[in-house]
N, C-alpha and C. Protein backbone atom coordinates (compact mmCIF):
# COMPACT_ATOMS: atom_id res chain seq x y z
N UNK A 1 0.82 -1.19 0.00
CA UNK A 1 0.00 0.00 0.00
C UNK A 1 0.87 1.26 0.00
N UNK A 2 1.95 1.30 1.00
CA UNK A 2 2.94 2.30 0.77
C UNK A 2 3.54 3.02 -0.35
N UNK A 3 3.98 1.74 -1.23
CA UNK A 3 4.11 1.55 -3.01
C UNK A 3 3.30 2.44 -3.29
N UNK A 4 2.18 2.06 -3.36
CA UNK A 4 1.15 2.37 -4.23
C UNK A 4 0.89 3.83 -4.08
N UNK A 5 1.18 4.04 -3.05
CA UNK A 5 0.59 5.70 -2.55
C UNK A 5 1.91 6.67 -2.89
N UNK A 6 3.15 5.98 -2.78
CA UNK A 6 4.47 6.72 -3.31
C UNK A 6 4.33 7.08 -4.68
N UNK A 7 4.07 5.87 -5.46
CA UNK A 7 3.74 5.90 -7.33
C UNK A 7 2.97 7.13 -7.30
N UNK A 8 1.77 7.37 -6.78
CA UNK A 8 0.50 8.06 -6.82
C UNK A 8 1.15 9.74 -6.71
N UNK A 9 1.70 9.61 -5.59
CA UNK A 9 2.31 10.82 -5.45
C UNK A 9 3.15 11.18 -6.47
N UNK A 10 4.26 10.77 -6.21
CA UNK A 10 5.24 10.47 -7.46
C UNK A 10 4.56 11.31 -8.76
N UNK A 11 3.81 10.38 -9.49
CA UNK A 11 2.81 10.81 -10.82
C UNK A 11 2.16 12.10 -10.53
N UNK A 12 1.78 12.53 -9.32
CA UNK A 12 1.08 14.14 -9.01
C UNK A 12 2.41 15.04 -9.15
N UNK A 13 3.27 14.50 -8.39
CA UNK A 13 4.04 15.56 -8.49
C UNK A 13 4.90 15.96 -10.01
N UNK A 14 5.11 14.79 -10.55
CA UNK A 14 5.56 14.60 -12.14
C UNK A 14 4.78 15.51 -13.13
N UNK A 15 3.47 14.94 -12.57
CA UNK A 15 2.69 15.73 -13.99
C UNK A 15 2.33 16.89 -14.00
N UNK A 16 2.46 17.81 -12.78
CA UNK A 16 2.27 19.11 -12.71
C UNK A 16 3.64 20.08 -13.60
N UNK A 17 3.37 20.52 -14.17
CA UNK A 17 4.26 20.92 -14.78
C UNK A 17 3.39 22.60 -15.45
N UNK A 18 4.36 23.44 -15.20
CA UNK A 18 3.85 24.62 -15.55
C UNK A 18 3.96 24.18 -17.65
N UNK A 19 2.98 25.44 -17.77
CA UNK A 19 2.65 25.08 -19.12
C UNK A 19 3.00 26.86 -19.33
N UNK A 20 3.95 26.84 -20.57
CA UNK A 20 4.75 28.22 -20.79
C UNK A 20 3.25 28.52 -22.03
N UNK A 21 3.00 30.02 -21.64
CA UNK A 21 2.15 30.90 -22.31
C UNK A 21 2.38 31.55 -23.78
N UNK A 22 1.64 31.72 -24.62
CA UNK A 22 2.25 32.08 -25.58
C UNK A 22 1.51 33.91 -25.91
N UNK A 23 2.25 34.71 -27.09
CA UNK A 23 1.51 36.15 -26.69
C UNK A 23 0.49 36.08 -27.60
N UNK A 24 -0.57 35.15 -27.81
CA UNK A 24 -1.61 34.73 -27.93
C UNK A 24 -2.83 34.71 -26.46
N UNK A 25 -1.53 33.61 -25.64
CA UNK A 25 -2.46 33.85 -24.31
C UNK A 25 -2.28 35.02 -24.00
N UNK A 26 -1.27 35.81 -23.85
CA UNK A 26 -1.03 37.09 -23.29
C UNK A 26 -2.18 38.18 -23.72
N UNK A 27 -2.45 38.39 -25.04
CA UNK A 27 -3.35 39.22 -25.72
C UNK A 27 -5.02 38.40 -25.30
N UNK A 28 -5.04 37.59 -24.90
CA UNK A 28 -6.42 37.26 -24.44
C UNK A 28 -6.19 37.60 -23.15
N UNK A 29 -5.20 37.12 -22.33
CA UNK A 29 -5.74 37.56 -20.75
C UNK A 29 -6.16 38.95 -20.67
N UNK A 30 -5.24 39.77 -21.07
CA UNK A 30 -5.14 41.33 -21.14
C UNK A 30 -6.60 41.49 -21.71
N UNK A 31 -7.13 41.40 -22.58
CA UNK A 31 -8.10 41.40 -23.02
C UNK A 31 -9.51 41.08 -22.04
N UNK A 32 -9.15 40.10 -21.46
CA UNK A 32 -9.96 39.26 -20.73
C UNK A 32 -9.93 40.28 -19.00
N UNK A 33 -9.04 40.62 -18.79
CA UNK A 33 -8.78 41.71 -17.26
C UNK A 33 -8.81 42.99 -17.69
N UNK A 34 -8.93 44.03 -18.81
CA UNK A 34 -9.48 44.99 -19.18
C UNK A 34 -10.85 45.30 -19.04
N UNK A 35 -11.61 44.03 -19.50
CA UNK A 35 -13.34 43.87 -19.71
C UNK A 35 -13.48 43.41 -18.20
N UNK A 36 -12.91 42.74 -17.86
CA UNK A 36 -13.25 42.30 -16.29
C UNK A 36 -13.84 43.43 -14.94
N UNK A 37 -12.38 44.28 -15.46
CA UNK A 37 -11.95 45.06 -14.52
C UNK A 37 -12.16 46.47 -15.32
N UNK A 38 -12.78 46.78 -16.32
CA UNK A 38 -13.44 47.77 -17.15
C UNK A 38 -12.36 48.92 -16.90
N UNK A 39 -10.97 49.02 -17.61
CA UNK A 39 -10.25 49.21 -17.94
C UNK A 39 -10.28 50.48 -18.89
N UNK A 40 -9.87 51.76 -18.35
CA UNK A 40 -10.11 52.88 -19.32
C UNK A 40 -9.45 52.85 -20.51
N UNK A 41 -9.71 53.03 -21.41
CA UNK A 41 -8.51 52.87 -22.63
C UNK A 41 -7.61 53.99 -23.00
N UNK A 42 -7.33 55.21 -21.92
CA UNK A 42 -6.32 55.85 -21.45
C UNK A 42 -5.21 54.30 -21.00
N UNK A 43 -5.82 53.94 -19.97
CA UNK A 43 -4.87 52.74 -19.42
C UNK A 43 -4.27 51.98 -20.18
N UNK A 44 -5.07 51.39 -20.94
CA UNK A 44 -4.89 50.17 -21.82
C UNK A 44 -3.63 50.91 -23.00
N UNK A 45 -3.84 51.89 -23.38
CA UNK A 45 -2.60 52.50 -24.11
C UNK A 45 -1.30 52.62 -23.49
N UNK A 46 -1.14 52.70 -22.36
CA UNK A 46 -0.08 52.74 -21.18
C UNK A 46 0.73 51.20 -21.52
N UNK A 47 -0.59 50.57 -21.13
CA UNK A 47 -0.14 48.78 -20.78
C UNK A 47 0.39 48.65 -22.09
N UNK A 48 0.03 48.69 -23.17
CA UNK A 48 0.28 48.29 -24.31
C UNK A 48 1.66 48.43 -24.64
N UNK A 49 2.15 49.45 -23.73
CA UNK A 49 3.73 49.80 -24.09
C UNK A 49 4.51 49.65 -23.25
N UNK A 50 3.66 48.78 -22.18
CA UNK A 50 4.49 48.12 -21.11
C UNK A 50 4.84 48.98 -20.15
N UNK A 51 3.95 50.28 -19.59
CA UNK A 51 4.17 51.58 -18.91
C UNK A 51 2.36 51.03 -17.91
N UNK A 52 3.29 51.14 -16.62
CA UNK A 52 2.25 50.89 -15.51
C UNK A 52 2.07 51.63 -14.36
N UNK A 53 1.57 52.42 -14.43
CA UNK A 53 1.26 53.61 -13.48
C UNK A 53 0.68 52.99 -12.24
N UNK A 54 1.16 53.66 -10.74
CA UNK A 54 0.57 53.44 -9.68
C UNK A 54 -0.67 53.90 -9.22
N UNK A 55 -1.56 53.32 -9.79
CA UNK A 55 -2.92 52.96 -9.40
C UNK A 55 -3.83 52.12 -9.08
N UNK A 56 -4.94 52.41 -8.50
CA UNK A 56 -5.74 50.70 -8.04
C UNK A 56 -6.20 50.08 -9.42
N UNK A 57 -6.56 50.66 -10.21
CA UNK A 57 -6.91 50.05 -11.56
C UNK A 57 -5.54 49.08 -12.06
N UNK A 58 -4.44 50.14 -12.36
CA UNK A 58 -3.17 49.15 -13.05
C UNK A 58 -3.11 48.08 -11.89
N UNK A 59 -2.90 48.36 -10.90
CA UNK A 59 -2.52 46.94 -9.84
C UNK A 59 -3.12 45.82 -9.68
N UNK A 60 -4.60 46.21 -9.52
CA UNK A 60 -5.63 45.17 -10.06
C UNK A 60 -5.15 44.26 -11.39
N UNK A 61 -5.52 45.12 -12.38
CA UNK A 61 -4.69 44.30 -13.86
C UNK A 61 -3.65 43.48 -14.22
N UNK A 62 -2.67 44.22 -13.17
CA UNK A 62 -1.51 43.03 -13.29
C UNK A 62 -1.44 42.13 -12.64
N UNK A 63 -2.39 42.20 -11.19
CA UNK A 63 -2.83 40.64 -10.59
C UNK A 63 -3.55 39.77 -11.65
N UNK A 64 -4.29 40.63 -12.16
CA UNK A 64 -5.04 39.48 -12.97
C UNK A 64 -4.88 39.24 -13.92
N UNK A 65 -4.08 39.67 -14.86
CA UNK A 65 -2.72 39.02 -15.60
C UNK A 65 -1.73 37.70 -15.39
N UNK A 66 -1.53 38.77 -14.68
CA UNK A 66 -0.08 37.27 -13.25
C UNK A 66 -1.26 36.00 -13.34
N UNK A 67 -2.47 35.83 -12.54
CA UNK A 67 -3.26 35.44 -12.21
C UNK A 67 -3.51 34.53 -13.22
N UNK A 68 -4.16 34.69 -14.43
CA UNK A 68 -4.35 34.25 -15.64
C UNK A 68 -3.55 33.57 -15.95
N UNK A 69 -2.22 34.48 -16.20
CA UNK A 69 -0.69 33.25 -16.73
C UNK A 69 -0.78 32.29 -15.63
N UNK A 70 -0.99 32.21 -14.07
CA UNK A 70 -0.87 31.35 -13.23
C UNK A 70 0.41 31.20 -12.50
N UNK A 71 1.13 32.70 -12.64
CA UNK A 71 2.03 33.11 -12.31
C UNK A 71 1.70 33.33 -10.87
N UNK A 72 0.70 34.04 -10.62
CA UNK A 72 0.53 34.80 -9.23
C UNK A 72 -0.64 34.11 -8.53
N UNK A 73 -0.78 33.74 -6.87
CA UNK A 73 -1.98 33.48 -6.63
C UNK A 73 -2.25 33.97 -5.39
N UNK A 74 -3.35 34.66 -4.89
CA UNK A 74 -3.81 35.94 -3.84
C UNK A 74 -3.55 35.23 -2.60
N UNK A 75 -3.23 33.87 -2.53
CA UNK A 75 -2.91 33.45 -0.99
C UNK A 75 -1.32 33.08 -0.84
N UNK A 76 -0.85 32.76 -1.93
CA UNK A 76 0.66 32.36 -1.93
C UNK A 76 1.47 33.18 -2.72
N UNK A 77 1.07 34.39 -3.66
CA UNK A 77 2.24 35.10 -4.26
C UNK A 77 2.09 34.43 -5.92
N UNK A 78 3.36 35.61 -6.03
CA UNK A 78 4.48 34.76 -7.36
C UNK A 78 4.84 33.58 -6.81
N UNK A 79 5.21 32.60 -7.56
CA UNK A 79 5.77 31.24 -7.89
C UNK A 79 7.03 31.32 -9.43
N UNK A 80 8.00 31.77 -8.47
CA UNK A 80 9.45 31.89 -8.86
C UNK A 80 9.58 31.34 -9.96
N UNK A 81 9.13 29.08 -9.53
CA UNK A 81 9.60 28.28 -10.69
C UNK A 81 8.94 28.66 -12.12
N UNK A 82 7.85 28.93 -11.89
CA UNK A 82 6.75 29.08 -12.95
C UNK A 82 7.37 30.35 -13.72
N UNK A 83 7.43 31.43 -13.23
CA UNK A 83 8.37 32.59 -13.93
C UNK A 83 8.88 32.59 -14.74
N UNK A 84 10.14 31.50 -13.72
CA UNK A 84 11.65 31.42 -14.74
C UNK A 84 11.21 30.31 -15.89
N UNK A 85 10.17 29.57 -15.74
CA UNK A 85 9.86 28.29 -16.64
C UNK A 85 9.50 29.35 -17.77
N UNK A 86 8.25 30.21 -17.90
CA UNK A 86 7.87 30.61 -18.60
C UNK A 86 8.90 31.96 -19.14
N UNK A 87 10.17 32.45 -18.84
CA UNK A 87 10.87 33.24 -19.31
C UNK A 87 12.10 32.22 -20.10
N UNK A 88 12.27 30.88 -19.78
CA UNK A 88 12.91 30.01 -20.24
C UNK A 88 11.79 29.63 -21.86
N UNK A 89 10.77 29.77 -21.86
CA UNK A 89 10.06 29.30 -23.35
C UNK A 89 10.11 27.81 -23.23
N UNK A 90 9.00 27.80 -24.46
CA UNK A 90 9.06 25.95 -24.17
C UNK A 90 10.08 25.21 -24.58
N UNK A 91 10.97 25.84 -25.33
CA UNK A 91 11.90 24.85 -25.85
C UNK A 91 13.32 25.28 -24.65
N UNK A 92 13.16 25.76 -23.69
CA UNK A 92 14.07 25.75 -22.88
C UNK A 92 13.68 25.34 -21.93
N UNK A 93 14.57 24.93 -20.43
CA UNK A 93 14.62 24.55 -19.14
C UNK A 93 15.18 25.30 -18.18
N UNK A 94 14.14 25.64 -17.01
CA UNK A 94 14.77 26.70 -16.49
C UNK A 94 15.72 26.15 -15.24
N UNK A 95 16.85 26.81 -14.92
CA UNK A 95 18.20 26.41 -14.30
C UNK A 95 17.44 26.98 -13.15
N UNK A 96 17.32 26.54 -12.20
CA UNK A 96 16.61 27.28 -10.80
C UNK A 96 17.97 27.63 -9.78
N UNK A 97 18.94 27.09 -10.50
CA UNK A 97 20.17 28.14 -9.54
C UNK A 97 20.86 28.48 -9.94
N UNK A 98 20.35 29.50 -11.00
CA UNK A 98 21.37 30.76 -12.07
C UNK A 98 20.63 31.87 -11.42
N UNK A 99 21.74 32.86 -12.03
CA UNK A 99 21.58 34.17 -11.54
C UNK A 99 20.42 34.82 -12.20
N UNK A 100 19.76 34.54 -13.12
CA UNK A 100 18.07 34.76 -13.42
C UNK A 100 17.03 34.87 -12.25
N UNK A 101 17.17 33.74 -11.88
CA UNK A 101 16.38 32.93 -11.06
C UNK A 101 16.66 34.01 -9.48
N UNK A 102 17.60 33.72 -9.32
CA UNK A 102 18.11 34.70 -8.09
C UNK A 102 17.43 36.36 -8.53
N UNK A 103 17.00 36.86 -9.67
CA UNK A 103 16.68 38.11 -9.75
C UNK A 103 15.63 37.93 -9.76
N UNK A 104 15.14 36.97 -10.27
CA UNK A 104 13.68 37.00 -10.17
C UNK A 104 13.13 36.88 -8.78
N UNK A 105 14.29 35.76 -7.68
CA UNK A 105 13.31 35.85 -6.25
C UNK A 105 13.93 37.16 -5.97
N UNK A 106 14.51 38.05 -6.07
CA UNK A 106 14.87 39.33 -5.17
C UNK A 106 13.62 40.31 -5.51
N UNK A 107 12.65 40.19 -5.97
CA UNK A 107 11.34 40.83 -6.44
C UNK A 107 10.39 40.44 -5.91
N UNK A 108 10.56 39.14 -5.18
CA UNK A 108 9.31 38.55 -5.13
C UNK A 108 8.81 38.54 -3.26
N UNK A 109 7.95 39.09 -2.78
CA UNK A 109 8.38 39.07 -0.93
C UNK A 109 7.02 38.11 -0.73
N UNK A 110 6.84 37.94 1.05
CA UNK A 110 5.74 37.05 1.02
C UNK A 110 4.70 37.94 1.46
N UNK A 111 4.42 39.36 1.24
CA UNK A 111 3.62 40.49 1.94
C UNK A 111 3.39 40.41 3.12
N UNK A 112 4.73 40.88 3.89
CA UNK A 112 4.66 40.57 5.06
C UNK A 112 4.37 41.83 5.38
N UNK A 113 3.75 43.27 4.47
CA UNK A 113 3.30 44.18 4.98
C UNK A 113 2.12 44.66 5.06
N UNK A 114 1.38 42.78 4.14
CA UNK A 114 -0.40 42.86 4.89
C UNK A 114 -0.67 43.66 3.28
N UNK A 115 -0.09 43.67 2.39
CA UNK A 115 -1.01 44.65 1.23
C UNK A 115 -1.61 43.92 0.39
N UNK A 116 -3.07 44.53 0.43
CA UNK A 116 -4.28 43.69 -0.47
C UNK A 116 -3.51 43.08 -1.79
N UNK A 117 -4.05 41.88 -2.30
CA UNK A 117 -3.36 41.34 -3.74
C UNK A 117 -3.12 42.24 -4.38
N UNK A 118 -4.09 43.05 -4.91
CA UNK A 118 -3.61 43.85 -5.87
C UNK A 118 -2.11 44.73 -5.59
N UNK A 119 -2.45 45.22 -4.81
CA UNK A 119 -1.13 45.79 -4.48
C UNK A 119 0.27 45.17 -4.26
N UNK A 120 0.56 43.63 -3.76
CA UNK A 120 1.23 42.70 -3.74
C UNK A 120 1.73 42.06 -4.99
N UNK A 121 0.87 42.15 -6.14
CA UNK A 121 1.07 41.59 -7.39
C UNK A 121 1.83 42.74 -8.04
N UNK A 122 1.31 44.19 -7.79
CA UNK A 122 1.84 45.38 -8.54
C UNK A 122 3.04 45.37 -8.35
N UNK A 123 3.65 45.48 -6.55
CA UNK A 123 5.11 45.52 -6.43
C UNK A 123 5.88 44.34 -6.57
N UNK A 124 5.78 43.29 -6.88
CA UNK A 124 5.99 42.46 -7.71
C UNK A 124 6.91 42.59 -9.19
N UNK A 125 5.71 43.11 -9.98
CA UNK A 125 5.41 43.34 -11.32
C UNK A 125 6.49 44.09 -11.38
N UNK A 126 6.30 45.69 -10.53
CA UNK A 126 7.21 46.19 -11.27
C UNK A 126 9.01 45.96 -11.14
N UNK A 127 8.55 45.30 -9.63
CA UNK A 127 10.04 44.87 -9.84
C UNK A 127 10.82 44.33 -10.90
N UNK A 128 9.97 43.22 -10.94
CA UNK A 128 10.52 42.32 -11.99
C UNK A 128 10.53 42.63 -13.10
N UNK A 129 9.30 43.64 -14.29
CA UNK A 129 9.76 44.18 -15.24
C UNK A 129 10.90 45.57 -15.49
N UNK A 130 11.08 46.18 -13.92
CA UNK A 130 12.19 46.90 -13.88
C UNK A 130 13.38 46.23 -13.99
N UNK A 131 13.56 45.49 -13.73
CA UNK A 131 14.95 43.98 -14.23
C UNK A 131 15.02 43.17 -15.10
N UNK A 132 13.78 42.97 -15.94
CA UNK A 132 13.55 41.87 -16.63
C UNK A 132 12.83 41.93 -17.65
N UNK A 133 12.57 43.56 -18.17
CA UNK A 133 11.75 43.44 -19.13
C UNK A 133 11.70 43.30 -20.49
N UNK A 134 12.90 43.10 -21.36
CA UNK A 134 13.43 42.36 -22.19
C UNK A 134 13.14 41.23 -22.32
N UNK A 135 13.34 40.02 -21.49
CA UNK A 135 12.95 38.84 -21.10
C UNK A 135 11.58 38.93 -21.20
N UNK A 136 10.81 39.51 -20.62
CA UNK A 136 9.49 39.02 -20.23
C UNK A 136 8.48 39.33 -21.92
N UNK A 137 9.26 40.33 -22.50
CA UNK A 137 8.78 40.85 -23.77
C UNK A 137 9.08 39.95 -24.87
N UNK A 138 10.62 38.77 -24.58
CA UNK A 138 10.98 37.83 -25.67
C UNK A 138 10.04 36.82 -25.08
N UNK A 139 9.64 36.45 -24.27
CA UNK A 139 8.95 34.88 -23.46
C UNK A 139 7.71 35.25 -24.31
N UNK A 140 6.89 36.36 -24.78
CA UNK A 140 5.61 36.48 -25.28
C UNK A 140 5.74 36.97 -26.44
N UNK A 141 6.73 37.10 -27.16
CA UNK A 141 6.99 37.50 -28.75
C UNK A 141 6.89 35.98 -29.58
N UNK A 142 6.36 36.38 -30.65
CA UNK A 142 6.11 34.92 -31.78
C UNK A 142 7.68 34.88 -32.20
N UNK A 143 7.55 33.03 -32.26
CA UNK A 143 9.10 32.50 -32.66
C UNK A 143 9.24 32.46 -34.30
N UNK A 144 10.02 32.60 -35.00
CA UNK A 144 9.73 32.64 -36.15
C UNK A 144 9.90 30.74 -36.72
C-alpha cells in the first residue's frame, strides 16, 4: 500500500508541470482583465507599451494578468519556478540556480506588509519588469 501511494504521489508531483504561455495567451488575458476590470482605454494604451502607473486600476490588472498566466496566486504570491519556466520558453529549461532565477526571487516578498493582492502583485510586477523586461517581452513574442 505504501508503493502504491508513493507511485500516486510520485505521478502528481511529475505531472504538474507549468505550461509556458504564448503572446496569444497574453493578448487574451489582457483582453480578458481589461473587460473584467473595465479598464479605461487611457490605461490600456499605457499597458500596451508596457508603462504601468501606480494605481488601483493598473494593480488590479496586473494581478489578474499574473493570475491568468498562473504566475501569481492571492494566498501564496508569485511562484518563482513558474516565472523562470515561462521566461525560459518551451523549448528551454529553467536552471533554478542561475543568476536569473536569483533576480527573479529578489522581487518577489511574502507580503509581510499585509497589502491587499492587488497591491502585492503590482510591487511584484514592477520589480521584476524593472529587471527583466526584455525577457518578459521575448517569453511572449512569436518564434519565427
Amino acid at each position: 500500500m505504501k508503493v502504491f501511494i508513493a507511485i500516486c504521489l510520485l505521478f502528481v508531483v511529475h505531472s504538474y508541470a507549468y505550461v509556458v504561455k504564448s503572446r496569444d495567451n497574453l493578448l487574451q488575458f489582457r483582453n480578458e482583465c481589461v473587460a473584467e476590470l473595465q479598464v479605461p482605454e487611457n490605461l490600456v494604451e499605457h499597458y500596451k507599451k508596457w508603462e504601468y502607473p501606480n494605481d488601483s486600476v493598473t494593480q488590479c490588472y496586473l494581478k489578474c494578468v499574473f493570475n491568468k498566466f498562473g504566475l501569481f496566486d492571492t494566498t501564496t504570491g508569485f511562484n518563482v519556478e513558474d516565472i523562470h519556466q515561462q521566461l525560459a520558453g518551451v523549448h528551454g529549461e529553467a536552471e533554478h540556480d542561475d543568476a536569473l532565477h536569483a533576480k527573479i526571487e529578489s522581487c518577489i516578498d511574502k507580503n509581510e506588509q499585509g497589502s491587499n493582492a492587488c497591491e502585492w502583485a503590482y510591487r511584484g510586477a514592477i520589480c521584476f519588469f524593472k529587471n527583466n523586461l526584455q525577457l518578459v517581452q521575448q517569453s511572449v513574442t512569436p518564434q519565427a
